[in-house]
N, C-alpha and C. Protein backbone atom coordinates (compact mmCIF):
# COMPACT_ATOMS: atom_id res chain seq x y z
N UNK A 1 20.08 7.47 -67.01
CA UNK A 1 19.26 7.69 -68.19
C UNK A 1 19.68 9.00 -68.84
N UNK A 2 20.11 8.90 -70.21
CA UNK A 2 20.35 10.47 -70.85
C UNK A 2 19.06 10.49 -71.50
N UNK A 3 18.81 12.21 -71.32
CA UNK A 3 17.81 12.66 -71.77
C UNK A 3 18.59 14.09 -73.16
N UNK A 4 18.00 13.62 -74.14
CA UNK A 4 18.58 14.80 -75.36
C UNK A 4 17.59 16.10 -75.56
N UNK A 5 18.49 16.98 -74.77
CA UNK A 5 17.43 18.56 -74.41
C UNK A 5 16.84 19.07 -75.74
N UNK A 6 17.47 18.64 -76.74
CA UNK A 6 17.20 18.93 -77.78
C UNK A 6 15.84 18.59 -78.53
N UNK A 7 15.92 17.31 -78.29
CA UNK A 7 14.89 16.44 -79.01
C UNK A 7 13.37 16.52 -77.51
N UNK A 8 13.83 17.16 -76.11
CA UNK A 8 12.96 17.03 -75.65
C UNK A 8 12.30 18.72 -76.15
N UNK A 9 13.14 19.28 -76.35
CA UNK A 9 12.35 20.37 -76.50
C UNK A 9 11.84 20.71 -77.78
N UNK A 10 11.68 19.98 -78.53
CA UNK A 10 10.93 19.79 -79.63
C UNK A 10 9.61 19.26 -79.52
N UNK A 11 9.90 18.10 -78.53
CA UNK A 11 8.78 17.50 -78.54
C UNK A 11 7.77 18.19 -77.28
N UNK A 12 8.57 19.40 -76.97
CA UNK A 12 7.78 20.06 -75.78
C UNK A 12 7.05 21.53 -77.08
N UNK A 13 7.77 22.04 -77.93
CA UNK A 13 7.56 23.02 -78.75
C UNK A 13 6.02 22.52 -79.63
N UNK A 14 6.26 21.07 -79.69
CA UNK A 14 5.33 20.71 -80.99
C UNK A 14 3.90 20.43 -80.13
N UNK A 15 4.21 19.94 -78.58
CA UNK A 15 3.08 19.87 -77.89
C UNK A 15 2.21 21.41 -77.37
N UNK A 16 3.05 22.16 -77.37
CA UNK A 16 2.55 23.72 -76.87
C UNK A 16 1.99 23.92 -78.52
N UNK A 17 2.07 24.10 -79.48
CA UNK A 17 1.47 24.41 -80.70
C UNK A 17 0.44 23.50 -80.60
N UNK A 18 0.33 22.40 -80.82
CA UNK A 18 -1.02 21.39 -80.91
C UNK A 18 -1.76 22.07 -79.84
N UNK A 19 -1.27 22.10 -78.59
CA UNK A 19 -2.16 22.75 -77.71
C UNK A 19 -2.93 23.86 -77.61
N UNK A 20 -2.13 25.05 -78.22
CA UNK A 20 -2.64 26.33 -78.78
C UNK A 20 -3.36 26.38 -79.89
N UNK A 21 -3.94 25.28 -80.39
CA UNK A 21 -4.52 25.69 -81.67
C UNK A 21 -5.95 25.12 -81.18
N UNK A 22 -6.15 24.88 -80.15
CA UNK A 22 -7.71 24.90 -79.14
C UNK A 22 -7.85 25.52 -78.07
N UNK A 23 -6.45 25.90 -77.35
CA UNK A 23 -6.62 26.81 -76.31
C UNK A 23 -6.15 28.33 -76.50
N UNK A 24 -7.15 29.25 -76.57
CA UNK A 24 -6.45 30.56 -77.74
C UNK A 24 -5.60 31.30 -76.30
N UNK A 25 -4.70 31.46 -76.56
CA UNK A 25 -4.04 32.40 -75.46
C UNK A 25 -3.10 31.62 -74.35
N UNK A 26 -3.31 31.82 -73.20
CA UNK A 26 -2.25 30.85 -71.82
C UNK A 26 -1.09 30.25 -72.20
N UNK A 27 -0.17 30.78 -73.25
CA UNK A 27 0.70 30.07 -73.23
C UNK A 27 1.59 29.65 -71.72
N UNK A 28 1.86 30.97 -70.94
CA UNK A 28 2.25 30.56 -69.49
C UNK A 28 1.60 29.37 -68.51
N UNK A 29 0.16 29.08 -69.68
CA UNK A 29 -0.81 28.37 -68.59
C UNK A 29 -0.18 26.90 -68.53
N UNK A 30 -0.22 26.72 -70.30
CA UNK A 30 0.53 25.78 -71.06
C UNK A 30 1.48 25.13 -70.65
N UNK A 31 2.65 26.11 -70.92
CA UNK A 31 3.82 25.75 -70.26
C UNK A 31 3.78 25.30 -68.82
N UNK A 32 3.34 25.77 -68.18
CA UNK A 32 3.21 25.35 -66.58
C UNK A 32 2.59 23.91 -66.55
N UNK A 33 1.77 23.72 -67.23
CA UNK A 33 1.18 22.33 -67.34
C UNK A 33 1.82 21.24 -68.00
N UNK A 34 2.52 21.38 -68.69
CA UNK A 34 3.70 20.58 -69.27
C UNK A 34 4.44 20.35 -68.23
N UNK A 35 5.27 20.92 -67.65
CA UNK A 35 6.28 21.10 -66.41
C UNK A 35 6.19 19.90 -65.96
N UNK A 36 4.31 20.19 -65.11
CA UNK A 36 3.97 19.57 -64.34
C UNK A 36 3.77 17.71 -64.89
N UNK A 37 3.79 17.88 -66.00
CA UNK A 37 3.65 16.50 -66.59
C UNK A 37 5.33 16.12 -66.76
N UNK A 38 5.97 17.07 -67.31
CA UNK A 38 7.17 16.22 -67.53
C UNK A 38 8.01 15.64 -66.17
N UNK A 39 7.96 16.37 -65.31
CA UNK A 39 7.91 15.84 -63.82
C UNK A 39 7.22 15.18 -62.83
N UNK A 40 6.28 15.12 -63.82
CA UNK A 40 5.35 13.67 -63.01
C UNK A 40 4.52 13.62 -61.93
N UNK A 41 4.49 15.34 -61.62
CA UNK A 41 3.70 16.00 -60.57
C UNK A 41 2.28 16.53 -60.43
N UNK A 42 1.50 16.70 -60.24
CA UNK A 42 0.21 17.39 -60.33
C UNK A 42 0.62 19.42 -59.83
N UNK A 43 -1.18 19.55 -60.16
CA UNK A 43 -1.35 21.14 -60.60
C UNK A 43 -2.44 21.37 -59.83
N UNK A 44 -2.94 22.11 -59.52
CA UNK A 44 -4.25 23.03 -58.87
C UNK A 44 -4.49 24.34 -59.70
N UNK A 45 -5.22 23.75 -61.06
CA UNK A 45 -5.71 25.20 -61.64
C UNK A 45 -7.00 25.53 -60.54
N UNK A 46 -6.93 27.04 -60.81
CA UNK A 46 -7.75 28.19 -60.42
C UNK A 46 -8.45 28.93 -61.84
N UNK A 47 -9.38 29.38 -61.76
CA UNK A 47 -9.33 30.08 -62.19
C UNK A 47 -11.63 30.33 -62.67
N UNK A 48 -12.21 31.21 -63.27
CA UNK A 48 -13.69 31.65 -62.93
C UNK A 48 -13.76 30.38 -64.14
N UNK A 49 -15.31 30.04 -63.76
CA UNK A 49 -15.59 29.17 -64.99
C UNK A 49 -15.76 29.65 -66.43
N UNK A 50 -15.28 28.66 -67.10
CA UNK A 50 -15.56 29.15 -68.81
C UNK A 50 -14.01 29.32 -69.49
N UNK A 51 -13.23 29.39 -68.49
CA UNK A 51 -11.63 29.85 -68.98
C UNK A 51 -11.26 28.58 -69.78
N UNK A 52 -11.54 27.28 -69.55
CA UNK A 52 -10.99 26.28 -70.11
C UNK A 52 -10.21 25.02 -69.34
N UNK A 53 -10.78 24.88 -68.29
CA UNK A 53 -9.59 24.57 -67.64
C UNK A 53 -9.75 23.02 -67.82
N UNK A 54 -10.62 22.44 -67.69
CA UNK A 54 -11.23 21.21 -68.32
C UNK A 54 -10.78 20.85 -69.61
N UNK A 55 -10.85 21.77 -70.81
CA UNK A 55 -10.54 21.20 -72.04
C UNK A 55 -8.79 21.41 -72.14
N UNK A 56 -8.63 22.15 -71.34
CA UNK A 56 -7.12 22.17 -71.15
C UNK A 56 -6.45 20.87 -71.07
N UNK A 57 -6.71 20.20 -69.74
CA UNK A 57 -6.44 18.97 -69.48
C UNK A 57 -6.54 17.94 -70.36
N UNK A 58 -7.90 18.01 -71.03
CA UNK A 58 -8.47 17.24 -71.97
C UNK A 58 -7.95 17.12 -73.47
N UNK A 59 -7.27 17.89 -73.75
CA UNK A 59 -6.32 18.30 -74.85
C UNK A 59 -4.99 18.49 -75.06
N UNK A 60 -4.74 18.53 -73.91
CA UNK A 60 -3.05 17.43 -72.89
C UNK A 60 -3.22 16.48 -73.72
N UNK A 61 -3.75 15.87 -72.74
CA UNK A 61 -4.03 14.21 -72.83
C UNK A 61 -4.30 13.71 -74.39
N UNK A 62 -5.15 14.33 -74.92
CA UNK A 62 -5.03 13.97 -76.32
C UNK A 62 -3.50 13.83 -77.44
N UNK A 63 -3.28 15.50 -77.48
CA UNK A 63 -2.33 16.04 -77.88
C UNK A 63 -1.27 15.02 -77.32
N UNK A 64 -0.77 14.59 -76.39
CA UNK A 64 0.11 13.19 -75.64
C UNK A 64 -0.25 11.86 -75.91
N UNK A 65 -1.39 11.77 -76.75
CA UNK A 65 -1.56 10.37 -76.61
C UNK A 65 -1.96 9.63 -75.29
N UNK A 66 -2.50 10.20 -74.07
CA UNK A 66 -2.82 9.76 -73.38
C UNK A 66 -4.27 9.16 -72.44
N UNK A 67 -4.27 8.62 -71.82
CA UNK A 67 -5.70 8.18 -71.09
C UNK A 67 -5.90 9.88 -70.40
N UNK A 68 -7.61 9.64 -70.06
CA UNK A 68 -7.87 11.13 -69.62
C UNK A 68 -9.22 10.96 -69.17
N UNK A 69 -9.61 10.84 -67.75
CA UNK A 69 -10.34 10.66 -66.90
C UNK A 69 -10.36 12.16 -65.73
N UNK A 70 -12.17 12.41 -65.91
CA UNK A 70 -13.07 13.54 -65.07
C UNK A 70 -13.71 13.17 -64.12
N UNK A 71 -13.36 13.87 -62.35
CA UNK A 71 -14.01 13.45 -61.77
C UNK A 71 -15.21 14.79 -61.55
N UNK A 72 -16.33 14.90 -61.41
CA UNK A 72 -16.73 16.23 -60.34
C UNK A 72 -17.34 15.95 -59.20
N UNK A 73 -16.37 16.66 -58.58
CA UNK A 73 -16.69 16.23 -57.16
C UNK A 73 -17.49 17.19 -56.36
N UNK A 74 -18.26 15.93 -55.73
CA UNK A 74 -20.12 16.51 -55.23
C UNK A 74 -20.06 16.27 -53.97
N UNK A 75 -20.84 17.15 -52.71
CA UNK A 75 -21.02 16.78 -51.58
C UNK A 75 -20.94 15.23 -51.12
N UNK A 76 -21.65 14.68 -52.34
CA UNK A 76 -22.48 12.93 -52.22
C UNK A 76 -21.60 12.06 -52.62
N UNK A 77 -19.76 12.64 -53.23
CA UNK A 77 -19.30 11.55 -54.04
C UNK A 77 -18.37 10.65 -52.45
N UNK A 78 -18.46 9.71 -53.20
CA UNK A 78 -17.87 8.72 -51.91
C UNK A 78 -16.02 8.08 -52.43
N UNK A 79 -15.19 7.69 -51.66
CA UNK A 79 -13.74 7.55 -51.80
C UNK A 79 -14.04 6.54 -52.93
N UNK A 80 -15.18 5.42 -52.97
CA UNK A 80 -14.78 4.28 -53.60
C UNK A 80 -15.21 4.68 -55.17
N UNK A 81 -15.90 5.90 -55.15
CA UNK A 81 -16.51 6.71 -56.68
C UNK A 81 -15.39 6.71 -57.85
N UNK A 82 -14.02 7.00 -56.55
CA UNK A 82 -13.03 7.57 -57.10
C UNK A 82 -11.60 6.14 -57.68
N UNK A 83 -11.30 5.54 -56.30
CA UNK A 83 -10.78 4.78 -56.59
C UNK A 83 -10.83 3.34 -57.34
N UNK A 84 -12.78 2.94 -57.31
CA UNK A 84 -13.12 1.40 -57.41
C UNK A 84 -13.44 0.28 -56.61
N UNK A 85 -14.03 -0.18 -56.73
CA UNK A 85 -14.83 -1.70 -55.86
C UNK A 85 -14.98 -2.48 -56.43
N UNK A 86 -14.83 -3.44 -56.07
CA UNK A 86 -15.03 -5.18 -56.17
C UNK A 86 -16.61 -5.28 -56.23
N UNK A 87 -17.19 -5.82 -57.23
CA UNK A 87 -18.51 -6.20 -57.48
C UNK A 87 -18.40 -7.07 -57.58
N UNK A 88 -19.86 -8.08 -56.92
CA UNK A 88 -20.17 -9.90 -57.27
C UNK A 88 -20.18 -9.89 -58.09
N UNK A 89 -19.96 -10.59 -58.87
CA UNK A 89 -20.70 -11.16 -60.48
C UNK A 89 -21.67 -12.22 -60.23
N UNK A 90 -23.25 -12.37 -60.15
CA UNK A 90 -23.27 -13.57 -60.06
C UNK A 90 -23.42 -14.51 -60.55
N UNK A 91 -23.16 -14.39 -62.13
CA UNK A 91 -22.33 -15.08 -63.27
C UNK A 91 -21.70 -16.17 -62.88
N UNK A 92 -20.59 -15.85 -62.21
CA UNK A 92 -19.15 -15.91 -62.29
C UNK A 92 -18.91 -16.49 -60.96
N UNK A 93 -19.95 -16.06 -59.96
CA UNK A 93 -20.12 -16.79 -58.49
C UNK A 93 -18.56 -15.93 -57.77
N UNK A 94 -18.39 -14.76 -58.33
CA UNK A 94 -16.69 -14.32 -57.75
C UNK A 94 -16.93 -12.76 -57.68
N UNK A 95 -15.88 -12.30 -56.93
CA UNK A 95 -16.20 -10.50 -57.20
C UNK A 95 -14.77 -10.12 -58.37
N UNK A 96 -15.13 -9.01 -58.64
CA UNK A 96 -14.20 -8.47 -59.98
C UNK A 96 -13.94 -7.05 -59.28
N UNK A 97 -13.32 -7.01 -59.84
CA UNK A 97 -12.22 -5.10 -59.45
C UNK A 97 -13.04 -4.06 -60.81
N UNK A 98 -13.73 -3.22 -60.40
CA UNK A 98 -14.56 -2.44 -61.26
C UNK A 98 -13.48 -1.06 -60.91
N UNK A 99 -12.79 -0.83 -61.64
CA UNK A 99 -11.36 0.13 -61.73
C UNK A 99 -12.63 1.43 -61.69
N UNK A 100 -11.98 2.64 -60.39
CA UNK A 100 -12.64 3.82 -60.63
C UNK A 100 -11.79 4.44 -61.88
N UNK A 101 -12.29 5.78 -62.00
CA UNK A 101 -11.15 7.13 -63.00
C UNK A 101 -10.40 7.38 -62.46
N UNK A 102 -9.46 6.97 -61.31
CA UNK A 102 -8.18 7.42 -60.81
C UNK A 102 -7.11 6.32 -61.90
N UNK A 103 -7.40 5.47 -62.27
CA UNK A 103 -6.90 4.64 -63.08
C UNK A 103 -6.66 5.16 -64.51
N UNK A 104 -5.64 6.07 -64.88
CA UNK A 104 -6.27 7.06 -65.70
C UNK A 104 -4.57 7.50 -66.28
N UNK A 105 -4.34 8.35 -67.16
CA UNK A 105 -2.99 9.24 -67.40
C UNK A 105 -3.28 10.75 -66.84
N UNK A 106 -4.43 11.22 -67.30
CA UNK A 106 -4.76 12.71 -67.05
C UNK A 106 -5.98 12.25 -66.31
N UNK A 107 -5.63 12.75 -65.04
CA UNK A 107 -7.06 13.20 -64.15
C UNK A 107 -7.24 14.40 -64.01
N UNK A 108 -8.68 14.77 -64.22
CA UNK A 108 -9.18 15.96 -63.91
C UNK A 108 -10.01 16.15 -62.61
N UNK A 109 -9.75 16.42 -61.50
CA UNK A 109 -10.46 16.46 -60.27
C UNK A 109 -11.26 17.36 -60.26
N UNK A 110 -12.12 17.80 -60.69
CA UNK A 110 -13.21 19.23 -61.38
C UNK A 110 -13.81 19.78 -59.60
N UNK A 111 -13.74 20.34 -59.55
CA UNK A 111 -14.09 21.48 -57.96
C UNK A 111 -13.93 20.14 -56.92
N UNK A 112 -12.24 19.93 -56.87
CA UNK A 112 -11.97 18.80 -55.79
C UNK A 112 -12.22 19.58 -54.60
N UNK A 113 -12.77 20.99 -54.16
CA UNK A 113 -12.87 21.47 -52.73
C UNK A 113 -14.30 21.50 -52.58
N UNK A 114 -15.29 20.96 -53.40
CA UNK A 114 -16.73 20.85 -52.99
C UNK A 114 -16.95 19.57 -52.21
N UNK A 115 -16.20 18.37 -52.00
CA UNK A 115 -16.27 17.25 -51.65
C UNK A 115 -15.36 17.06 -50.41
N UNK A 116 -16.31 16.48 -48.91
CA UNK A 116 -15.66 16.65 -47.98
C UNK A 116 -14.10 15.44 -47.93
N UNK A 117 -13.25 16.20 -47.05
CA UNK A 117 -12.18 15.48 -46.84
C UNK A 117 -12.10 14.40 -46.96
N UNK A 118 -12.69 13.60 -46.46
CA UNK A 118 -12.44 11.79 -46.62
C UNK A 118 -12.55 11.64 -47.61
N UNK A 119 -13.01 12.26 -48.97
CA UNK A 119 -13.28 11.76 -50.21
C UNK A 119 -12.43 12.59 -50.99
N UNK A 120 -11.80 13.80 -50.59
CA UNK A 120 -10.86 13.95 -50.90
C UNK A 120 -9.31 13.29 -50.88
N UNK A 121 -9.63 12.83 -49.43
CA UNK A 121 -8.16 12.22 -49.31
C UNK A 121 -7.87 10.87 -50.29
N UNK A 122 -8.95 10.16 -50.76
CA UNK A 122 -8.99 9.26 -51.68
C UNK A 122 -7.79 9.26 -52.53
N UNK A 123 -7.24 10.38 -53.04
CA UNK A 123 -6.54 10.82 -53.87
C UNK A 123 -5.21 10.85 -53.69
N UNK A 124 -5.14 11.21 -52.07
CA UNK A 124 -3.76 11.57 -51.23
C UNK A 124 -2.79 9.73 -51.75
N UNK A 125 -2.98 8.89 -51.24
CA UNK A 125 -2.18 7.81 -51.91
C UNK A 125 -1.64 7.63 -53.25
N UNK A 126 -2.67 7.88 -53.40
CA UNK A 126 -2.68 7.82 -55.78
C UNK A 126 -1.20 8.77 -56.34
N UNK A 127 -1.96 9.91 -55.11
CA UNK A 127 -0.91 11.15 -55.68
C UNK A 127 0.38 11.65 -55.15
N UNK A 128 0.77 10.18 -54.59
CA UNK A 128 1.76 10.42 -53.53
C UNK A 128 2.68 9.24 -54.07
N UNK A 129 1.99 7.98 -54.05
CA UNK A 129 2.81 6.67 -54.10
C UNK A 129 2.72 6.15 -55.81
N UNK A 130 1.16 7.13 -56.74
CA UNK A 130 0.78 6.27 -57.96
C UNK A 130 0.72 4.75 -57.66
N UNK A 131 -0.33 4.88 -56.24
CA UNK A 131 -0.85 3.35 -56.39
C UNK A 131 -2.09 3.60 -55.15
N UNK A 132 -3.02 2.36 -55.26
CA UNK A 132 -4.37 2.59 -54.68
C UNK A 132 -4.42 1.31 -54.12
N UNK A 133 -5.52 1.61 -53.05
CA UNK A 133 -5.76 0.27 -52.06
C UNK A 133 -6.94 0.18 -52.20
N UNK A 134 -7.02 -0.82 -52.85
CA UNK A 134 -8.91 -0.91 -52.71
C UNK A 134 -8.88 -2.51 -51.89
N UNK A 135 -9.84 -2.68 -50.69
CA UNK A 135 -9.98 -3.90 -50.03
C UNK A 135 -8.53 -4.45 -49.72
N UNK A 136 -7.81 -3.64 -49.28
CA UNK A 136 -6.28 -4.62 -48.97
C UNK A 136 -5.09 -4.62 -49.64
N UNK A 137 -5.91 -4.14 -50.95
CA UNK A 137 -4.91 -4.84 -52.14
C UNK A 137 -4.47 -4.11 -52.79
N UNK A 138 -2.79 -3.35 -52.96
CA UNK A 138 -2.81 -2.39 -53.83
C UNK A 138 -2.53 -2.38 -55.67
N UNK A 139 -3.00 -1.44 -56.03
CA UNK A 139 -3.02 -1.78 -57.63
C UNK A 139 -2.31 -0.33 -58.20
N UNK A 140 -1.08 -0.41 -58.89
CA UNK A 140 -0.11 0.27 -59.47
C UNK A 140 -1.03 1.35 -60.75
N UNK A 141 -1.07 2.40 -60.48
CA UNK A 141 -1.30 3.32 -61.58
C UNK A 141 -0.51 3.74 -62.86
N UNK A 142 -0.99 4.20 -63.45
CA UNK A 142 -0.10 4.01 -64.88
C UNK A 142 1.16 5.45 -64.13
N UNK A 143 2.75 5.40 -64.94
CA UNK A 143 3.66 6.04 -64.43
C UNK A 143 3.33 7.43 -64.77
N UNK A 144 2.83 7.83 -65.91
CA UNK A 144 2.00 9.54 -66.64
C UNK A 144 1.19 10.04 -65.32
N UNK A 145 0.93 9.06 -64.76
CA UNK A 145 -0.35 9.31 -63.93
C UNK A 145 0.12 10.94 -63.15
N UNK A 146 -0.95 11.54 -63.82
CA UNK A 146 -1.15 13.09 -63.00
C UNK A 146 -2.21 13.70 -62.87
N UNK A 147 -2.36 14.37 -61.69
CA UNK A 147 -3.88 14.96 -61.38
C UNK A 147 -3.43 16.70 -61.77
N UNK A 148 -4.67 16.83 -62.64
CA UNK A 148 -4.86 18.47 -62.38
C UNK A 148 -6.30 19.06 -61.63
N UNK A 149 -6.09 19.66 -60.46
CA UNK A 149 -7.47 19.74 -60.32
C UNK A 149 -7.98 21.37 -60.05
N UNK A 150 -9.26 21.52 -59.83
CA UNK A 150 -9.93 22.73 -60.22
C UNK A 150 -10.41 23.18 -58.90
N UNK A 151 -10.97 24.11 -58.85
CA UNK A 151 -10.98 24.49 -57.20
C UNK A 151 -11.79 25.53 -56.87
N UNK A 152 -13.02 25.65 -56.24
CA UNK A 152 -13.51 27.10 -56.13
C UNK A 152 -13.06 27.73 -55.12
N UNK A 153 -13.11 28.89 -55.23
CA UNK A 153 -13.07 30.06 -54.27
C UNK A 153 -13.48 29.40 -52.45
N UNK A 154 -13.56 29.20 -51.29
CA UNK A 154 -13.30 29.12 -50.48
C UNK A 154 -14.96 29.57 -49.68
N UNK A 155 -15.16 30.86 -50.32
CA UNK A 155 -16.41 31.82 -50.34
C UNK A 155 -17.24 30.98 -50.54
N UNK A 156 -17.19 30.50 -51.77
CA UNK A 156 -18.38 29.82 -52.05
C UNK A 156 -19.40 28.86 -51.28
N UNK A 157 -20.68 28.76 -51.58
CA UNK A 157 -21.04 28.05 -50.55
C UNK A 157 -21.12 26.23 -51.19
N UNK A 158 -20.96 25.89 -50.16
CA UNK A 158 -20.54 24.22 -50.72
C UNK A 158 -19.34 24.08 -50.39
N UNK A 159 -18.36 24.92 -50.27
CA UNK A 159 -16.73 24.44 -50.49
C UNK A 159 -15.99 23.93 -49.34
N UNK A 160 -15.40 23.25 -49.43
CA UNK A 160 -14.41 22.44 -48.35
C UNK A 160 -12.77 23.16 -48.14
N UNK A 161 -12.84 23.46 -47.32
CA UNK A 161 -11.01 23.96 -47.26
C UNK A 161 -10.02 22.71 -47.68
N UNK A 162 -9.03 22.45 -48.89
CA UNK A 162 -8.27 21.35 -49.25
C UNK A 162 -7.65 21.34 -47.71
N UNK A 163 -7.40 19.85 -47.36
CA UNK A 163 -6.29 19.90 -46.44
C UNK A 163 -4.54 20.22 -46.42
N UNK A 164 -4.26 20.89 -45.64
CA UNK A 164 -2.40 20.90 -45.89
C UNK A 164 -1.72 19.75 -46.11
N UNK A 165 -2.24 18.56 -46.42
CA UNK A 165 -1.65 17.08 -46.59
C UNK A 165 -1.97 16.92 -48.22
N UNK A 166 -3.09 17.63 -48.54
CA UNK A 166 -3.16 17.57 -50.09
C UNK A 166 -2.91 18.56 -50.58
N UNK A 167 -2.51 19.86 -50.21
CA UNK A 167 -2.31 21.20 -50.51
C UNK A 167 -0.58 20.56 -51.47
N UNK A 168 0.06 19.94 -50.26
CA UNK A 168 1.48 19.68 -50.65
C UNK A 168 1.51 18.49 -51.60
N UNK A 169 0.43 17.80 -51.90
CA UNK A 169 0.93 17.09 -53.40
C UNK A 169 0.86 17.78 -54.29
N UNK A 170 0.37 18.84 -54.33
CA UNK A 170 0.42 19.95 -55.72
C UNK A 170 1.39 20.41 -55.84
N UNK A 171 2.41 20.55 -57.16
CA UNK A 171 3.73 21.17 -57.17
C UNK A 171 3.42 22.53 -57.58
N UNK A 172 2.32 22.86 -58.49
CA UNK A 172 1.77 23.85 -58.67
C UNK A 172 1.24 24.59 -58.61
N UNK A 173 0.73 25.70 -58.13
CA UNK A 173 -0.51 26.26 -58.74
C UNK A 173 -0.77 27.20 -59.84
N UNK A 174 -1.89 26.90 -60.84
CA UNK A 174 -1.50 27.50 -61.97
C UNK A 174 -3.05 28.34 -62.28
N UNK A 175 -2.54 29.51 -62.46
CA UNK A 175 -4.25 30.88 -62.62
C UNK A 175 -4.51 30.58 -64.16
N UNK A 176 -5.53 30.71 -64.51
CA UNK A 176 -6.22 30.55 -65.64
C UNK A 176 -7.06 31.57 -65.78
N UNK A 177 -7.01 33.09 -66.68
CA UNK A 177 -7.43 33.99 -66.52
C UNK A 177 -8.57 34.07 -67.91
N UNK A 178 -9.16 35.09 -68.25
CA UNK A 178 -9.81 35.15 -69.11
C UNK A 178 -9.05 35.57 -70.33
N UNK A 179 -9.13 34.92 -71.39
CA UNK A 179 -8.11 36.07 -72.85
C UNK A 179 -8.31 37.26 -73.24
N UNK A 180 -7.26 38.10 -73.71
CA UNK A 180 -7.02 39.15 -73.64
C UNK A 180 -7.91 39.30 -75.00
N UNK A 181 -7.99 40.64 -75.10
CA UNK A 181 -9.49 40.31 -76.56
C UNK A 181 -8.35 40.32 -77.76
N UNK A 182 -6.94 40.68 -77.82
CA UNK A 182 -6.07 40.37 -78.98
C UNK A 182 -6.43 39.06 -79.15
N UNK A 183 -6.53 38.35 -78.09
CA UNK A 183 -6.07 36.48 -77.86
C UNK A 183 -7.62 36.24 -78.60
């Protein structure tokens, strides 16, 4: 496959401007988040609440033309919250595939370390293979498919230590600081 550096970096120049004209400042944040999309990898922003890190994602995805699905993850959320279940219909006398938000272009995993491991690991397949097993059966995620997710402090109370099995699907990690008062 040839790729024309030229024409990609245009279309990387014109996406960092669309992007900056809602996110005032991070261009490093920016750029890092692109990366991570043009390689097909996920991110672990950091950073105190209020910085943006949510509309960041959310304005990716726009700005790209893409799908863009939020999870926040709660002590109470369960694996199938994330991935989807088969519901009866009893319509239909049959069960149907009720697609979770991992089914998505831009996922936002919003404080993926408040939610214990097993419901974290939900993710570990998705973000490894871009495909999910729900009941047996696996179902192919779209190829964009990338997680960025958000993360508190460790301190905090509620928080789950990520495991070293999901630590390493992140190619990134990217700080999200407050703007400088020029910005």
């Amino acid at each position: 496959m040839s790729v024309d550096l030229t024409q990609l970096q245009a279309v990387l120049d014109k996406a960092l401007q669309e992007v900056q004209k809602v996110i005032i400042g991070q261009t490093q944040v920016v750029n890092l988040a692109l990366v991570t999309i043009i390689t097909g990898q996920h991110a672990l922003i950091e950073g105190v609440p209020g910085v943006g890190k949510t509309l960041l994602v959310r304005t990716l995805a726009g700005v790209l033309g893409s799908s863009f699905a939020r999870i926040q993850f709660t002590p109470d959320l369960m694996p199938a919250d994330i991935t989807g279940t088969h519901i009866y219909r009893m319509e239909t006398n049959e069960f149907t595939l009720v697609k979770g938000p991992v089914f998505t272009s831009f996922l936002l995993a919003d404080e993926i370390n408040r939610a214990p491991a097993k419901t974290q690991s939900a993710l570990l397949q998705a973000m490894q293979e871009r495909v999910v097993t729900i009941d047996r059966k696996n179902y192919r995620l779209p190829e964009t498919f990338s997680v960025f997710a958000t993360q508190n402090p460790v301190e905090f109370e509620g928080t789950y230590p990520l495991p070293e099995a999901q630590k390493d699907r992140f190619m990134l990690k990217i700080m999200m600081t407050d703007p400088t008062r020029e910005e």
